[in-house]
Protein backbone atom coordinates (compact mmCIF):
# COMPACT_ATOMS: atom_id res chain seq x y z
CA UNK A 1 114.28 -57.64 -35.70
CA UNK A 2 116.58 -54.90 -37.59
CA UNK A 3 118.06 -54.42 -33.71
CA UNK A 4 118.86 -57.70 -33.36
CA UNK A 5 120.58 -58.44 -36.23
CA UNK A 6 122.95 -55.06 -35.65
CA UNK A 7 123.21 -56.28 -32.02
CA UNK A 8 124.32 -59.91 -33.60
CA UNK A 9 126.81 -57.73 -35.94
CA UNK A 10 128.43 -56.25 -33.33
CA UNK A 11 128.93 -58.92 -31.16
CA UNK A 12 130.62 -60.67 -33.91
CA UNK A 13 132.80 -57.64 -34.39
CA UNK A 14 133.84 -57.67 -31.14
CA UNK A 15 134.93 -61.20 -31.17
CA UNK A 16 137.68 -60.76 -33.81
CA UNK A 17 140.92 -59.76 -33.21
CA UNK A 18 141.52 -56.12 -34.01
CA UNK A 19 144.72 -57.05 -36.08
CA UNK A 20 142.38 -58.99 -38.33
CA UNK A 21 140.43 -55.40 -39.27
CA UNK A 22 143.41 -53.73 -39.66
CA UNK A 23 144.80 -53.06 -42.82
CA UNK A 24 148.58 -53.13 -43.38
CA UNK A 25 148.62 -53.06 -46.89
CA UNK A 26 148.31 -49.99 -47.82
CA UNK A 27 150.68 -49.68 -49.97
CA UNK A 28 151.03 -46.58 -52.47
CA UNK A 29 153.40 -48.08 -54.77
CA UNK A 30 154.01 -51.45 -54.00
CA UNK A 31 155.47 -52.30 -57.98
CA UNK A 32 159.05 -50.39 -56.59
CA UNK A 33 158.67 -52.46 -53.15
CA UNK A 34 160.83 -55.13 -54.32
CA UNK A 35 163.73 -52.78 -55.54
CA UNK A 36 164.15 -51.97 -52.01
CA UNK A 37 167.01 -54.02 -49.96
CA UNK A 38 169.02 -51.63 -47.85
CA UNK A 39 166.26 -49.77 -45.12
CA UNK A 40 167.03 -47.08 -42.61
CA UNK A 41 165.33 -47.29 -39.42
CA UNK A 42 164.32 -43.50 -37.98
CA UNK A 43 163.65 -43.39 -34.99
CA UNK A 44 159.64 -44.49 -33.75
CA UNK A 45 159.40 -42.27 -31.02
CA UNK A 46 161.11 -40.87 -27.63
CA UNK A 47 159.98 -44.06 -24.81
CA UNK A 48 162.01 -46.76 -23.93
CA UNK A 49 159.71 -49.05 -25.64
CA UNK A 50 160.11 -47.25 -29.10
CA UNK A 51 163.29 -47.63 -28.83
CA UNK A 52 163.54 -51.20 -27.91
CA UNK A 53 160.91 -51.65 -30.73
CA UNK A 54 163.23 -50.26 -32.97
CA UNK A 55 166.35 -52.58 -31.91
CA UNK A 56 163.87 -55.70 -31.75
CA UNK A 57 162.76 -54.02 -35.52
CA UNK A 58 166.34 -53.89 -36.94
CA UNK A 59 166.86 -57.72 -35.71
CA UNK A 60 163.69 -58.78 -37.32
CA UNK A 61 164.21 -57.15 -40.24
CA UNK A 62 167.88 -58.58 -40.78
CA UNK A 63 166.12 -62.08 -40.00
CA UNK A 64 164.34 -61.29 -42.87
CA UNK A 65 166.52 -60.83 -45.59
CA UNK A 66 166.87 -56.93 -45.33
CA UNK A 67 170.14 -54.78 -44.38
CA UNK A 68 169.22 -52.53 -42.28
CA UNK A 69 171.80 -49.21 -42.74
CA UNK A 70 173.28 -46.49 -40.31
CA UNK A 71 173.10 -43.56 -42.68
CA UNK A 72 169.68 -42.64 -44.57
CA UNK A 73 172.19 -41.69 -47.54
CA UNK A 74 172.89 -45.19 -47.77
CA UNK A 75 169.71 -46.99 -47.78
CA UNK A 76 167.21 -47.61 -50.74
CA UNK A 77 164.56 -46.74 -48.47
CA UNK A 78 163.34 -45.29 -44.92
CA UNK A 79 161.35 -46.46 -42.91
CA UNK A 80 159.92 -43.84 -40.49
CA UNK A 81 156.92 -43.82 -38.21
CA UNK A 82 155.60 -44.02 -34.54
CA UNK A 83 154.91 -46.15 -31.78
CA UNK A 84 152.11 -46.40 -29.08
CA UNK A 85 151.87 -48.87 -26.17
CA UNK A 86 148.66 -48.39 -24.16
CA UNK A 87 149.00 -50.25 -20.96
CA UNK A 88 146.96 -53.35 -19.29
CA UNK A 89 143.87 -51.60 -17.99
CA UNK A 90 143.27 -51.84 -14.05
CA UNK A 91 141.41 -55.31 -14.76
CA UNK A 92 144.61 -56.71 -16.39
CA UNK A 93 144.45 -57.97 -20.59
CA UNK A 94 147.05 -57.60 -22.81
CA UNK A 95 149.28 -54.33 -23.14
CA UNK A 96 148.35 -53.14 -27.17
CA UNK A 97 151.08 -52.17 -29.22
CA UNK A 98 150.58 -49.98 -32.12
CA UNK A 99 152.58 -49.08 -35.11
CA UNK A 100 152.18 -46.67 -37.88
CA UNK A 101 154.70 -46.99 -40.63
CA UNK A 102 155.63 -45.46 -44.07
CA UNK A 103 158.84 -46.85 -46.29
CA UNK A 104 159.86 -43.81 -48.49
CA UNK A 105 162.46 -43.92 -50.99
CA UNK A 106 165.27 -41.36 -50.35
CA UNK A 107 163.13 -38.72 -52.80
CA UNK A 108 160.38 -38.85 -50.78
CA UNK A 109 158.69 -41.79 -52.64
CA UNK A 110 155.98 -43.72 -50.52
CA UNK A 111 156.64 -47.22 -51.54
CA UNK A 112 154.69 -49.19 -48.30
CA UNK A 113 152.89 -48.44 -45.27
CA UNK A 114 151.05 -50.08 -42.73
CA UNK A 115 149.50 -49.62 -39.55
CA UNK A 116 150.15 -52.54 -37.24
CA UNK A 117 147.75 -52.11 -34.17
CA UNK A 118 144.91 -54.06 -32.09
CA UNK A 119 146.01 -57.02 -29.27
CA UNK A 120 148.09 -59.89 -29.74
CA UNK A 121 146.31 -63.00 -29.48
CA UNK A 122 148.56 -66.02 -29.72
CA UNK A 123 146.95 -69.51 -30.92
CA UNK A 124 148.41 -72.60 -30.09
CA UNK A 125 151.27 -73.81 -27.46
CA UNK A 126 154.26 -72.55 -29.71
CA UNK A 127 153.17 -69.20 -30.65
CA UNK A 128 152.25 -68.39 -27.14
CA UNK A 129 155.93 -69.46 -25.65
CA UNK A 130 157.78 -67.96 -28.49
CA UNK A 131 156.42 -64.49 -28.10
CA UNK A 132 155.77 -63.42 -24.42
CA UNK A 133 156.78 -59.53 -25.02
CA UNK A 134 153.83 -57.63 -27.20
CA UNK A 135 156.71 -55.29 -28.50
CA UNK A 136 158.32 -58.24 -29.74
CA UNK A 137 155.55 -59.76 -31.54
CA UNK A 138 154.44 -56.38 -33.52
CA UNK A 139 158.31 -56.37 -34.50
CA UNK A 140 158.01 -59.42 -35.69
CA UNK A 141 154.79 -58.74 -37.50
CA UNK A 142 155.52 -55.94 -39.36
CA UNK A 143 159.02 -57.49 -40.43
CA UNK A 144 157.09 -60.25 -41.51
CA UNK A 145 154.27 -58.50 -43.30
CA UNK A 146 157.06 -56.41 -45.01
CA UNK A 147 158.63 -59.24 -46.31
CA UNK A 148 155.26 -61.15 -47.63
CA UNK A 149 154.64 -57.70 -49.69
CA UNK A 150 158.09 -57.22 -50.94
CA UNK A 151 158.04 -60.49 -52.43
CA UNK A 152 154.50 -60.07 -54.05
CA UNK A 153 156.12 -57.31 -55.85
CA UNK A 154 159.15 -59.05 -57.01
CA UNK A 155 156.49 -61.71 -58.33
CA UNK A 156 154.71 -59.09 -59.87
CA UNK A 157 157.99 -57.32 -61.43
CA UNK A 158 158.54 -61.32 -62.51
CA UNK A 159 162.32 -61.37 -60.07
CA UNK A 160 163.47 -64.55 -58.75
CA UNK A 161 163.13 -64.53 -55.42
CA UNK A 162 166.14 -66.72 -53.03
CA UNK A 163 165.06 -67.83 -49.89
């Protein structure tokens, strides 16, 4: 009986989405997240896809309500981290896209982090058509994520926020 219900456990487990297990908000000190407007990108890796990410990231971010600066000097935080792409395996499936991210004020300050991995699964007619590209979607996704956790702070820190 015990092995059945582990088997049943498991099975369930492996029927969710890995992006739903993940856990982007790990934030270290999310009450300074919302002082944080101007963001320098470093870059995510050496492949062509890190730095596409990076170009679909600045885009994404700007779409967001974030300026994303050339100079680290400039910005009120940096966003540094890596990317991973493991291929479609020899029986096809999605290509996964993972990202591992820290936003760090200029004194070294961890102020957000995430870790965006797991395959895309798109629901519904308009999600699938509007992201074809996996890098493209974890852009996307980690823009957007940003975004939901800098304005919990600026709740929190009781600022208006425009939108």
């Amino acid at each position: 009986m015990r092995t059945l219900k582990v088997a049943a456990l498991l099975f369930i487990l492996c029927l969710l989405p890995s992006s739903v297990l993940a856990n982007p908000d790990q934030q270290t000190n999310q009450a300074s997240l919302h002082l944080v407007q101007k963001v320098y990108l470093e870059e995510l890796g050496t492949s062509p896809e890190a730095a596409r990410f990076r170009l679909l990231l600045e885009e994404k971010l700007t779409q967001k309500g974030f300026t994303v600066i050339d100079k680290p000097e400039k910005a009120d935080a940096i966003l540094s981290g890596a990317l991973s792409v493991t291929p479609a395996g020899i029986y096809g499936g999605a290509t996964d896209i993972g990202v591992t991210v820290q936003l760090k004020t200029p004194a070294g300050e961890r102020v957000w982090s995430g870790n965006f991995a797991g395959q895309t699964y798109k629901i519904g007619l308009i999600a699938s058509l509007k992201y074809t590209d996996a890098v493209e979607y974890r852009a996307n996704d980690l823009a957007k994520r940003l975004r939901a956790d800098w304005e919990k702070s600026a709740r929190a820190a009781g600022v208006k926020i425009n939108k």
